[in-house]
Protein backbone atom coordinates (compact mmCIF):
# COMPACT_ATOMS: atom_id res chain seq x y z
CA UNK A 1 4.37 2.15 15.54
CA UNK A 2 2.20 -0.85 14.34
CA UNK A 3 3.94 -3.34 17.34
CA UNK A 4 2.66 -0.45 20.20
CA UNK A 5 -1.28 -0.96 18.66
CA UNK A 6 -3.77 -2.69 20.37
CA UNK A 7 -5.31 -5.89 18.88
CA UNK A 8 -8.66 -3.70 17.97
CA UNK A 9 -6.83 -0.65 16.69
CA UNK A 10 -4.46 -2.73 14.75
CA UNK A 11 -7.56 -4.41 13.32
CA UNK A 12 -9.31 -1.37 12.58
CA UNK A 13 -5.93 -0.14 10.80
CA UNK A 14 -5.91 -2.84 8.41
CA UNK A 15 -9.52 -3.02 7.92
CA UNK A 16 -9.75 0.87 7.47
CA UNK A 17 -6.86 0.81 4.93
CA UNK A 18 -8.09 -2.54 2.98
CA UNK A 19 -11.28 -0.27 2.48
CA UNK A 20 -9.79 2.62 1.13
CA UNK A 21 -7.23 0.60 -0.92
CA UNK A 22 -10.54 -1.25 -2.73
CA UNK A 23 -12.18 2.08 -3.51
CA UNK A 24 -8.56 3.22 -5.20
CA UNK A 25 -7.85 -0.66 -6.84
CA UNK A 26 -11.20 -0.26 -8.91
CA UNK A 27 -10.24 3.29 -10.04
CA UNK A 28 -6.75 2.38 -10.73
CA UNK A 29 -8.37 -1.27 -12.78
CA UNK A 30 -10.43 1.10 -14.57
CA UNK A 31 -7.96 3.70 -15.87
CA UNK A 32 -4.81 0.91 -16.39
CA UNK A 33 -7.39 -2.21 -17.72
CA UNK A 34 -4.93 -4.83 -18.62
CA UNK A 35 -1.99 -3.51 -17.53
CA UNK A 36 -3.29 -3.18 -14.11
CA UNK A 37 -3.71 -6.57 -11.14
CA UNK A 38 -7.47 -6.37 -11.05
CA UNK A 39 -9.63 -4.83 -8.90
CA UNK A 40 -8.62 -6.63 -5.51
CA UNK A 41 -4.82 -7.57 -7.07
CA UNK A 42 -4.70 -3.84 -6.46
CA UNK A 43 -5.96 -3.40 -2.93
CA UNK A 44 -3.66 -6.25 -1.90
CA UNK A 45 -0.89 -4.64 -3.28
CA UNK A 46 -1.54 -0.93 -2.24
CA UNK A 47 -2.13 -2.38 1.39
CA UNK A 48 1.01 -4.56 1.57
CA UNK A 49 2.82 -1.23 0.17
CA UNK A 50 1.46 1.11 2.55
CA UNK A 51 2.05 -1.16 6.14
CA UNK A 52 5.60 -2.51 4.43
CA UNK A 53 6.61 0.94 4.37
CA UNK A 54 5.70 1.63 8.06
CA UNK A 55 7.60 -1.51 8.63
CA UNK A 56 10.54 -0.76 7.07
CA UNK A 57 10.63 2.92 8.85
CA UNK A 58 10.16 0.95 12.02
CA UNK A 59 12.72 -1.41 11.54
CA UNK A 60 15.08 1.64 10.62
CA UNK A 61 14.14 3.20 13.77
CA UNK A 62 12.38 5.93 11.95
CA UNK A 63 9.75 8.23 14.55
CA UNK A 64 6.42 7.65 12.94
CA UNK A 65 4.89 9.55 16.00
CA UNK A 66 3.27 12.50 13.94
CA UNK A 67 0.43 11.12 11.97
CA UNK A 68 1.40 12.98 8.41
CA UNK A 69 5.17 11.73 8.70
CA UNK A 70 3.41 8.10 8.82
CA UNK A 71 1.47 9.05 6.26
CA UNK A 72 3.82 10.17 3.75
CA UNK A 73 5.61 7.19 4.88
CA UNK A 74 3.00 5.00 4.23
CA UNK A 75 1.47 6.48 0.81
CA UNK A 76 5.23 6.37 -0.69
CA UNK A 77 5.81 2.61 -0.18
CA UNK A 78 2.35 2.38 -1.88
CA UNK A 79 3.65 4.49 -4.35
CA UNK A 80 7.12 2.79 -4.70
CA UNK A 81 5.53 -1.04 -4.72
CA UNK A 82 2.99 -0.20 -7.59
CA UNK A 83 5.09 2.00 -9.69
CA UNK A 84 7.37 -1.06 -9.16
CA UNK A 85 4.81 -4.08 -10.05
CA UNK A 86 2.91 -2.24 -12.89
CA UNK A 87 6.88 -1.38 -14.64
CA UNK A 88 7.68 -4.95 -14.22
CA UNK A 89 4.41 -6.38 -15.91
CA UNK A 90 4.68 -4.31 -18.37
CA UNK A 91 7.91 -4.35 -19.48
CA UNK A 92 7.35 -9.17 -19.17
CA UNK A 93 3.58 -8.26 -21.73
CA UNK A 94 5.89 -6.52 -24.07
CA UNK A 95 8.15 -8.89 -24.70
């Protein structure tokens, strides 16, 4: 899906979901404080979650033609990558 994007679209992609991940980083920073990555620690990681997922589907030759599908896909890599991170620096503070 992301190889058949045009330079500008592909752009826009990133750009569009770097935005959004900011506006969720400083919620998530201000609901996990310490235990979070910071306020742009979090974008980077929600946005290399969210187009490493589509990557991975892609690589597994996985349709990501309807929009939702590559949606779901996309938000559950975020999902899987932070739940992930934030277990791991927890559990290394705690020791």
């Amino acid at each position: 899906m992301l190889w058949n994007l045009e330079p500008g679209w592909l752009l826009m992609a990133v750009a569009l979901v770097a935005v959004v991940a900011f506006f969720f980083g400083v919620g998530l920073d201000a609901i996990m404080r310490e235990d979070g990555f910071g306020p742009v620690g979090n974008m980077v990681l929600l946005s290399a979650g969210f187009f490493g997922a589509i990557l991975c589907a892609n690589f597994y030759d996985i349709v990501l033609s309807d929009m939702t599908f590559a949606m779901a896909v996309g938000l559950g890599g975020v999902f899987a990558l932070f739940a992930l991170l934030a277990f791991a620096k927890a559990a290394t503070s705690r020791l």
